[in-house]
Each structure stands twice: as C-alpha cells, then as structure tokens.
PDB file of N, CA and C in Angstrom:
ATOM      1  N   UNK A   1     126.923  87.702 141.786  1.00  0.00           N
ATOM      2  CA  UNK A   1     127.225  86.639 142.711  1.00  0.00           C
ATOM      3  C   UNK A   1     127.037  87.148 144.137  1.00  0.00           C
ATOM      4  N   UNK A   2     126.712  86.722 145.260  1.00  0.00           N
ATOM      5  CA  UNK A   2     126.059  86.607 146.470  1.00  0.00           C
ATOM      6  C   UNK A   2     127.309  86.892 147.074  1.00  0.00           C
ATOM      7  N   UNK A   3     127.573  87.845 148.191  1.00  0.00           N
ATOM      8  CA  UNK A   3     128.748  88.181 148.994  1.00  0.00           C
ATOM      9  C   UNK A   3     129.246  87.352 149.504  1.00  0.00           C
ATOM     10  N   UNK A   4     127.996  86.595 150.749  1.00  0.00           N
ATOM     11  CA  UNK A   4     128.336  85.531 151.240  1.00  0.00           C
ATOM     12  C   UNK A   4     129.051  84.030 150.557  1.00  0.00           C
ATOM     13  N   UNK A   5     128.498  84.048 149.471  1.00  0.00           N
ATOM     14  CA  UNK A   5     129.265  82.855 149.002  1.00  0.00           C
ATOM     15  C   UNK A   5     130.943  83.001 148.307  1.00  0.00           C
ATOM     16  N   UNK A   6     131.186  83.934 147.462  1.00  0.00           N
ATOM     17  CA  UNK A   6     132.381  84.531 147.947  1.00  0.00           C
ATOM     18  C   UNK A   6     133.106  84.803 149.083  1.00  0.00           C
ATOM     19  N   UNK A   7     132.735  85.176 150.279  1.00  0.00           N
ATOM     20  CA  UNK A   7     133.183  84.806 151.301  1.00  0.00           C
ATOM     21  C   UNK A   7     133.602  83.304 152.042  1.00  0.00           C
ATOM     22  N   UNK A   8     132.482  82.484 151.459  1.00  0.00           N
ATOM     23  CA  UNK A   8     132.720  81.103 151.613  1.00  0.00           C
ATOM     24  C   UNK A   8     133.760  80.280 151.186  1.00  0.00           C
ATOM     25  N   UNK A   9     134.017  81.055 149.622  1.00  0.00           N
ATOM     26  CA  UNK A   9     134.863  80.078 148.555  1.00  0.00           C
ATOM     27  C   UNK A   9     136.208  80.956 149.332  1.00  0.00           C
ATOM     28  N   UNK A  10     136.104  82.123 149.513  1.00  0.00           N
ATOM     29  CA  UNK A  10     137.619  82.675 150.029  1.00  0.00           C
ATOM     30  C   UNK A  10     138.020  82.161 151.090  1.00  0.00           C
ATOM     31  N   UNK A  11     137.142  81.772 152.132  1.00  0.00           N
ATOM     32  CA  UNK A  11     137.757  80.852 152.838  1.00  0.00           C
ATOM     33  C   UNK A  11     138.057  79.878 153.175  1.00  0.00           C
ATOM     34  N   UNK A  12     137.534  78.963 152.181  1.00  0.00           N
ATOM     35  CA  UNK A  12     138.119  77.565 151.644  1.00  0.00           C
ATOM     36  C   UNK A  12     139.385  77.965 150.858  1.00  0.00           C
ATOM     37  N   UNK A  13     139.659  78.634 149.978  1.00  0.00           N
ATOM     38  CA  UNK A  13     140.787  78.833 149.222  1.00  0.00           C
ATOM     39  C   UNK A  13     141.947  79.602 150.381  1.00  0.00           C
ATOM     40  N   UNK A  14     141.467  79.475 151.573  1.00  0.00           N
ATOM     41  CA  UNK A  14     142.672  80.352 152.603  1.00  0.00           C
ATOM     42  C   UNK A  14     143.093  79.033 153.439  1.00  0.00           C
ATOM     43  N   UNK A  15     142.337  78.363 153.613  1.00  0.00           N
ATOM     44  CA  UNK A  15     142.390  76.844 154.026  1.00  0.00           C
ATOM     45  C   UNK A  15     143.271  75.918 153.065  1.00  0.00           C
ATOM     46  N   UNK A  16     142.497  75.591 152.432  1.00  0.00           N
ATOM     47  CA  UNK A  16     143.583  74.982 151.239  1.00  0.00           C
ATOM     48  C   UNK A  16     145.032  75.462 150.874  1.00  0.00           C
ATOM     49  N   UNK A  17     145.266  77.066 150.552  1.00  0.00           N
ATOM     50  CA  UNK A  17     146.629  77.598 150.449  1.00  0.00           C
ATOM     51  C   UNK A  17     147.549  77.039 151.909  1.00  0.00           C
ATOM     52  N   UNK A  18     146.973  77.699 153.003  1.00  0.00           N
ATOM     53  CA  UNK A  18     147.586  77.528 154.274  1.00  0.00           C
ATOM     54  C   UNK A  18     148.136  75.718 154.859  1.00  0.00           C
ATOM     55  N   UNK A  19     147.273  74.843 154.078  1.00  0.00           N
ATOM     56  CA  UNK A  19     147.375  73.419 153.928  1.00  0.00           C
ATOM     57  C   UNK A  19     148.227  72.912 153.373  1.00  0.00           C
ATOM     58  N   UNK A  20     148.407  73.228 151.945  1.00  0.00           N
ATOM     59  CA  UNK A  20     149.323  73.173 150.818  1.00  0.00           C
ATOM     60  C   UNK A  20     150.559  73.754 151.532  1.00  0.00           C
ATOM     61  N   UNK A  21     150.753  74.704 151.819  1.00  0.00           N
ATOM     62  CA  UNK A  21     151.983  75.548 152.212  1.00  0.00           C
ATOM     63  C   UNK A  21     152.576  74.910 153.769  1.00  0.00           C
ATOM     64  N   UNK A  22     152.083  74.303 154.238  1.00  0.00           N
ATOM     65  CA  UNK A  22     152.319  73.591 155.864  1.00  0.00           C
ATOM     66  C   UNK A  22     152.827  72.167 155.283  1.00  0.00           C
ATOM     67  N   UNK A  23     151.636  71.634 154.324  1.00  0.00           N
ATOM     68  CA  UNK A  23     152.638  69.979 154.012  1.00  0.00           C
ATOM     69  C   UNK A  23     153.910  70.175 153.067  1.00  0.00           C
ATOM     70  N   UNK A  24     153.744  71.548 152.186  1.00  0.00           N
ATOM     71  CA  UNK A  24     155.612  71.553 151.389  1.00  0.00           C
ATOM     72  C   UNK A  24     156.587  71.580 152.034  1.00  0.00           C
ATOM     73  N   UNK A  25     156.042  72.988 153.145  1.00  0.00           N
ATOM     74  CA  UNK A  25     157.125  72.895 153.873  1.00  0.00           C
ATOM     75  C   UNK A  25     157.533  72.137 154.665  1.00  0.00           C
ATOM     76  N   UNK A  26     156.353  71.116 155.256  1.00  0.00           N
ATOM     77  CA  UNK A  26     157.153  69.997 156.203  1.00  0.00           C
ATOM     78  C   UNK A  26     157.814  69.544 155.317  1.00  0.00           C
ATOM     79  N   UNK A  27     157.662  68.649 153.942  1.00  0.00           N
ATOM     80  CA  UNK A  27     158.110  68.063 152.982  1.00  0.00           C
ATOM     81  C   UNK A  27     159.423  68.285 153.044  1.00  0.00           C
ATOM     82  N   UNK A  28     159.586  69.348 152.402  1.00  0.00           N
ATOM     83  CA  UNK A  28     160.610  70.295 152.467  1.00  0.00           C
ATOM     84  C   UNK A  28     161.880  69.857 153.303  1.00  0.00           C
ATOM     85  N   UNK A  29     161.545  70.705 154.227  1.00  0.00           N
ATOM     86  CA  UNK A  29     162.329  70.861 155.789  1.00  0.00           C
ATOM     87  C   UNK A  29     162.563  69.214 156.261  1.00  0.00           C
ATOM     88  N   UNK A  30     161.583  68.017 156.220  1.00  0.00           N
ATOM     89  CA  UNK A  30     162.163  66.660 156.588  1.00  0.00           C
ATOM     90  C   UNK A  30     162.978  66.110 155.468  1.00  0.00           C
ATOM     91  N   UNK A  31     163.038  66.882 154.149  1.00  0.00           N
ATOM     92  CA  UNK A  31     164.195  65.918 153.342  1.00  0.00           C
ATOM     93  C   UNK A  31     165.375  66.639 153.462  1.00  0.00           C
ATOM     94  N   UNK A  32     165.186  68.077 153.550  1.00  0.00           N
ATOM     95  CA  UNK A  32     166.264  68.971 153.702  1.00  0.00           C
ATOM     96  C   UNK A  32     167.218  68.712 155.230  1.00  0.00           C
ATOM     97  N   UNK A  33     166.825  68.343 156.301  1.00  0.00           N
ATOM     98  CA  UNK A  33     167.537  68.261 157.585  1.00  0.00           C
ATOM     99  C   UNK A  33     167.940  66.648 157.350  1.00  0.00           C
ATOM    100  N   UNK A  34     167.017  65.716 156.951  1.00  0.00           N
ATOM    101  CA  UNK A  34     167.499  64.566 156.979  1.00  0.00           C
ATOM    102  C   UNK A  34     168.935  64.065 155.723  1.00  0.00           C
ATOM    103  N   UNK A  35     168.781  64.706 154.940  1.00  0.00           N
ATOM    104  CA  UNK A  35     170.088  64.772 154.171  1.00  0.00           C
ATOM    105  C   UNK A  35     171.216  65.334 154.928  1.00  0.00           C
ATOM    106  N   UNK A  36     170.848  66.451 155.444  1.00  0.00           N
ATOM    107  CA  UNK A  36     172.279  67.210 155.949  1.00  0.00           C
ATOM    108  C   UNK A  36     172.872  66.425 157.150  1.00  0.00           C
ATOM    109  N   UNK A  37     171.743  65.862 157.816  1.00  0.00           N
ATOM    110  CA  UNK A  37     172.154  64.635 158.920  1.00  0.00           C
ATOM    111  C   UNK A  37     172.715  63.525 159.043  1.00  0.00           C
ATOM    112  N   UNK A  38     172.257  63.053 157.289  1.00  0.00           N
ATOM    113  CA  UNK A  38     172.962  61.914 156.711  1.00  0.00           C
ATOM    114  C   UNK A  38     174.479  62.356 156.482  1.00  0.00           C
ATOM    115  N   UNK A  39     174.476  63.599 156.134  1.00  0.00           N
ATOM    116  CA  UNK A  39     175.895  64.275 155.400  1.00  0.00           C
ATOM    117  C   UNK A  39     176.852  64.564 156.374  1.00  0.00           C
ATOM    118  N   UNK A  40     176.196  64.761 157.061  1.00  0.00           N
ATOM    119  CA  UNK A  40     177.331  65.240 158.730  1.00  0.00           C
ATOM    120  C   UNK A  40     177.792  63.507 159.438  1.00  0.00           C
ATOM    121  N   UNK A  41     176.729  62.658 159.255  1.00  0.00           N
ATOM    122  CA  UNK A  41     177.121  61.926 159.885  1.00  0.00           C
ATOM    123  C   UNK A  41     178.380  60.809 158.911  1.00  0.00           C
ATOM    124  N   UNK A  42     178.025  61.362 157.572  1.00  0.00           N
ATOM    125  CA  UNK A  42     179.392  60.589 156.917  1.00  0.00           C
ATOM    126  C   UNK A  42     180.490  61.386 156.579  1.00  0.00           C
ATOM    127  N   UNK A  43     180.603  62.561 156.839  1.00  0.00           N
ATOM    128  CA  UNK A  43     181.906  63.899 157.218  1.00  0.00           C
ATOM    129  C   UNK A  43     181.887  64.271 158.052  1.00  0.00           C
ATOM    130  N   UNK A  44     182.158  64.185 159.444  1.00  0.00           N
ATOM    131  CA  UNK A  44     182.430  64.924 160.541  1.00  0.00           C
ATOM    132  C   UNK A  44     183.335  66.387 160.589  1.00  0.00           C
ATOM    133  N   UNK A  45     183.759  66.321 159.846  1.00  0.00           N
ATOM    134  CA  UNK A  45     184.751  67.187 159.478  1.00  0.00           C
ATOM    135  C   UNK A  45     184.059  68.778 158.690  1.00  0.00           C
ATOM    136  N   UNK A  46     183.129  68.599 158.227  1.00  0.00           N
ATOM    137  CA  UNK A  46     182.200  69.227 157.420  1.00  0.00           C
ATOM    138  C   UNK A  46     180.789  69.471 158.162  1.00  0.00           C
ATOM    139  N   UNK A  47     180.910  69.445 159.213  1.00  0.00           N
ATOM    140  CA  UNK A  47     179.712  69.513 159.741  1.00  0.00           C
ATOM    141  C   UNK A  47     179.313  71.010 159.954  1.00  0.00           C
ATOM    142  N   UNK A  48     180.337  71.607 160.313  1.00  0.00           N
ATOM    143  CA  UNK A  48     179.632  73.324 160.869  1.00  0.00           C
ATOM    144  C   UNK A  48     179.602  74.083 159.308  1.00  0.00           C
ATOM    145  N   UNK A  49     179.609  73.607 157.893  1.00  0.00           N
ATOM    146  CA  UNK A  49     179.336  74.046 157.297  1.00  0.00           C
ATOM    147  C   UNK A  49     178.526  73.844 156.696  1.00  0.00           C
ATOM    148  N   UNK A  50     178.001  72.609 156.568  1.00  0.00           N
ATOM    149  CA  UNK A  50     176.799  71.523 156.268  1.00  0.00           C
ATOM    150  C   UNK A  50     175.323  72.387 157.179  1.00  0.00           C
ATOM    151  N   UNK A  51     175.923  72.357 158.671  1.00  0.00           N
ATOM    152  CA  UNK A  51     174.910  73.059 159.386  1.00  0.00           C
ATOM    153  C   UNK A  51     174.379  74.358 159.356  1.00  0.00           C
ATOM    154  N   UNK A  52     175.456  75.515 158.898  1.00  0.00           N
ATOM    155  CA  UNK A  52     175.186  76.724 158.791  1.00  0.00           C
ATOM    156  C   UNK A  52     174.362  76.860 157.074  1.00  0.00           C
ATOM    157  N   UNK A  53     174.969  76.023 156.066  1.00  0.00           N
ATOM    158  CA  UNK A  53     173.760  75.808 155.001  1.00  0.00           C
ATOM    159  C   UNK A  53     172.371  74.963 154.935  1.00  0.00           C
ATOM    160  N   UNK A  54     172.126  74.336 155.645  1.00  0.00           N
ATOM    161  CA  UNK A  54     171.131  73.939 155.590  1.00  0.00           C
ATOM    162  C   UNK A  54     170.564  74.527 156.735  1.00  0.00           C
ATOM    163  N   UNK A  55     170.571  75.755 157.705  1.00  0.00           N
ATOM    164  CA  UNK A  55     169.792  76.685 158.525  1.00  0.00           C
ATOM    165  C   UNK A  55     169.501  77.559 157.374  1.00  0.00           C
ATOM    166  N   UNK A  56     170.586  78.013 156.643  1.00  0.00           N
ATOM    167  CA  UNK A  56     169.895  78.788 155.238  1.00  0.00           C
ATOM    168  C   UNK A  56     168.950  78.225 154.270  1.00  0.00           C
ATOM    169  N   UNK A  57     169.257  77.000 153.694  1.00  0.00           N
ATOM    170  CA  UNK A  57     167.629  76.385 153.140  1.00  0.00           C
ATOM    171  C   UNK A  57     167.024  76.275 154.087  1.00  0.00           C
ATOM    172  N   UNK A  58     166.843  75.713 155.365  1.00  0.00           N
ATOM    173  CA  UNK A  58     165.769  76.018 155.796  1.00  0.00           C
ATOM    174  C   UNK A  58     164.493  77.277 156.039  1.00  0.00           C
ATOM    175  N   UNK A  59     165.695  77.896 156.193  1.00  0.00           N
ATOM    176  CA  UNK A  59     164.840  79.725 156.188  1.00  0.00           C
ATOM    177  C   UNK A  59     164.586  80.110 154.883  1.00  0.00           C
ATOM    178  N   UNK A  60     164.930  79.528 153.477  1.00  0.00           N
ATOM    179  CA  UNK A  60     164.244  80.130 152.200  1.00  0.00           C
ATOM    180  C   UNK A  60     163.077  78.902 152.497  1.00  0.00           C
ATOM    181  N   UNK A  61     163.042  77.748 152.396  1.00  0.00           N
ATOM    182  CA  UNK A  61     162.150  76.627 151.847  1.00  0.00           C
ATOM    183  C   UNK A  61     160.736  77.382 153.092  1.00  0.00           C
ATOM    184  N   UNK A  62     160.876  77.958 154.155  1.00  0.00           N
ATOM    185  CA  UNK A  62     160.181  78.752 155.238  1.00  0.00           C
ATOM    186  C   UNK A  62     159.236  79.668 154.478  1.00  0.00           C
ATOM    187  N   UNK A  63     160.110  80.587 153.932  1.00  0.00           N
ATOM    188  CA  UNK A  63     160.104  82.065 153.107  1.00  0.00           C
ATOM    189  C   UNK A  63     158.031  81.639 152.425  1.00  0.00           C
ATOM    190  N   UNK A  64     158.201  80.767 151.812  1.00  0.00           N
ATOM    191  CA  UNK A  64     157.301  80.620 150.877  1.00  0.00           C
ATOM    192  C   UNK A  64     156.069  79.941 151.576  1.00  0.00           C
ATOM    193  N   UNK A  65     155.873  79.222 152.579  1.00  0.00           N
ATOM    194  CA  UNK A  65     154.669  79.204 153.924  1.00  0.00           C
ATOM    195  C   UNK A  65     153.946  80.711 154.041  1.00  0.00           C
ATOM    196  N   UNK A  66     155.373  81.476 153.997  1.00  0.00           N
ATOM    197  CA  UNK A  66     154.556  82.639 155.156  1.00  0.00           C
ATOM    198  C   UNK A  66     154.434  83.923 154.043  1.00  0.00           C
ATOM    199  N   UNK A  67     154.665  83.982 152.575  1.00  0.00           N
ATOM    200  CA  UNK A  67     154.134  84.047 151.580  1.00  0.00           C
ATOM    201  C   UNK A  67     152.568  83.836 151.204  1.00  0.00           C
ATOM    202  N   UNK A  68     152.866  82.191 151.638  1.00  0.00           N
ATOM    203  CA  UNK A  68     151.026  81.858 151.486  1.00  0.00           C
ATOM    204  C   UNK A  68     150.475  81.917 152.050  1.00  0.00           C
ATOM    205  N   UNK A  69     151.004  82.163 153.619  1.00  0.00           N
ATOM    206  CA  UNK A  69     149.912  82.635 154.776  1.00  0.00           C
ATOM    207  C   UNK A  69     149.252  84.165 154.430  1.00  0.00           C
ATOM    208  N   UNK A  70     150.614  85.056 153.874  1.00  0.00           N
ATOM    209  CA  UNK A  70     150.273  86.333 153.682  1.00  0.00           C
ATOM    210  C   UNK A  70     148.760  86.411 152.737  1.00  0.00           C
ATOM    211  N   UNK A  71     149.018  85.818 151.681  1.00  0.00           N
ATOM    212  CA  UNK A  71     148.000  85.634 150.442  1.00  0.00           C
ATOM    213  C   UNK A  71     146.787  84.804 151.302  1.00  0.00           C
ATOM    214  N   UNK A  72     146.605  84.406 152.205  1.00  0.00           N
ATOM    215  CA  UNK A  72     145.407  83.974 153.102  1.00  0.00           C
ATOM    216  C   UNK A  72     144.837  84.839 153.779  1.00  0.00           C
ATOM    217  N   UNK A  73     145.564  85.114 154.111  1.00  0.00           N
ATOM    218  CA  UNK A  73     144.970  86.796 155.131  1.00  0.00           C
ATOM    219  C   UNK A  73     144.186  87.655 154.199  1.00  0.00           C
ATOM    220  N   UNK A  74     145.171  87.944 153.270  1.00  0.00           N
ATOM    221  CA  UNK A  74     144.736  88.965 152.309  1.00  0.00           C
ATOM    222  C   UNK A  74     143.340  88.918 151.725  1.00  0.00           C
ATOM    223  N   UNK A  75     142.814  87.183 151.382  1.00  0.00           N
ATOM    224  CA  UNK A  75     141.586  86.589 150.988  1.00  0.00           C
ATOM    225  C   UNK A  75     140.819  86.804 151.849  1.00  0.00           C
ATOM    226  N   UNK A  76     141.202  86.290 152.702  1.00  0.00           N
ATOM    227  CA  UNK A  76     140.067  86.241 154.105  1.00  0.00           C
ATOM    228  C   UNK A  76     139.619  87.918 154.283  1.00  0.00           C
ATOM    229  N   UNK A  77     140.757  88.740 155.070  1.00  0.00           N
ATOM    230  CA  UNK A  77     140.381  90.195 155.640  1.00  0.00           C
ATOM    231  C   UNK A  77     140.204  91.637 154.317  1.00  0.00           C
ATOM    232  N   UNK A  78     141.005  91.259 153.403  1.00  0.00           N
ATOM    233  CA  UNK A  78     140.802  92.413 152.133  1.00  0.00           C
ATOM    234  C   UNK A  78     140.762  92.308 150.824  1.00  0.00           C
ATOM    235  N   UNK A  79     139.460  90.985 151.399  1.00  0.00           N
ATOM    236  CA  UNK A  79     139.054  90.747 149.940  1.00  0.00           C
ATOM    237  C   UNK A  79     138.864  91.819 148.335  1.00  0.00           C
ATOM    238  N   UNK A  80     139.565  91.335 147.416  1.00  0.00           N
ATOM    239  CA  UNK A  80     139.219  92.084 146.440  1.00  0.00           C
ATOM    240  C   UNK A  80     138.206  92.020 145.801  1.00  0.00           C
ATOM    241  N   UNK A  81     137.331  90.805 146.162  1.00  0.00           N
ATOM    242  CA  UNK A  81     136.226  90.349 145.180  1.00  0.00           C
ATOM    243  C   UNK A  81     135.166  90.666 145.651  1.00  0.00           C
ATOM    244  N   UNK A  82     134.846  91.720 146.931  1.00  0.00           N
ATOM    245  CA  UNK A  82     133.924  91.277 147.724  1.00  0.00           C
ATOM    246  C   UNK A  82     133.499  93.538 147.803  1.00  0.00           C
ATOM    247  N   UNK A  83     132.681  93.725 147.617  1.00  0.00           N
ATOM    248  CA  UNK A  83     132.138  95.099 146.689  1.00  0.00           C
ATOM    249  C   UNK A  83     131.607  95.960 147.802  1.00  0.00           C
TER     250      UNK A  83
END
C-alpha cells in the first residue's frame, strides 16, 4: 500500500476521532450542567454540592476528548502503519 495514501486515511481517521470526541463531549457536558441547573434550581439548599459534583463529571466526561485527541496525534505524527 502507497505511504501517501495511508497518510491520507490517517488523517481522515484523526478528523473524524477529534469530531466524534468534540460532539460527545458537548453532548455530554450540555445534559450534564443542564440537569444540575435544573437540580439546584429545585433545592437551593443542595446547591454547593450538586455544584462541586457535577465540576467532577464534568472533568471525567472531559477525560475521554483528550484521550481521543491523544490517539489523533499519535495517527497523524507516529504513525505505526507508515514504514
């Protein structure tokens, strides 16, 4: 197989990962804050604990973006497929 075109498909597949991983996590992160917003606003009382857990899902549901950014890089700059 031709270097260049391996190079091609790796960087469509660094595109696509990096795509995939940007719309979950928006996904993500807008159902995750909009619940806790809903939740604070019907417990006031519960709010600074509501808030300090959902800064923690936010930073795991994060975790896995920059996972797939890592695995993009990796395609793109040290390719394994590429001889």
């Amino acid at each position: 197989m031709d270097q260049t075109l391996v190079l091609q498909a790796c960087a469509m597949a660094a595109g696509i990962i990096c795509a995939g991983a940007a719309l979950g996590a928006a996904l993500g992160n807008g159902f995750l804050t909009g619940n806790a917003l809903a939740s604070m606003a019907r417990q006031p009382e519960m709010a600074d604990k509501l808030f300090t857990n959902m800064l923690v899902s936010v930073g795991l549901v994060e975790s896995m973006p920059i996972l797939c950014y890592v695995i993009a890089v990796v395609f793109v700059f040290a390719n394994p497929w590429v001889k």
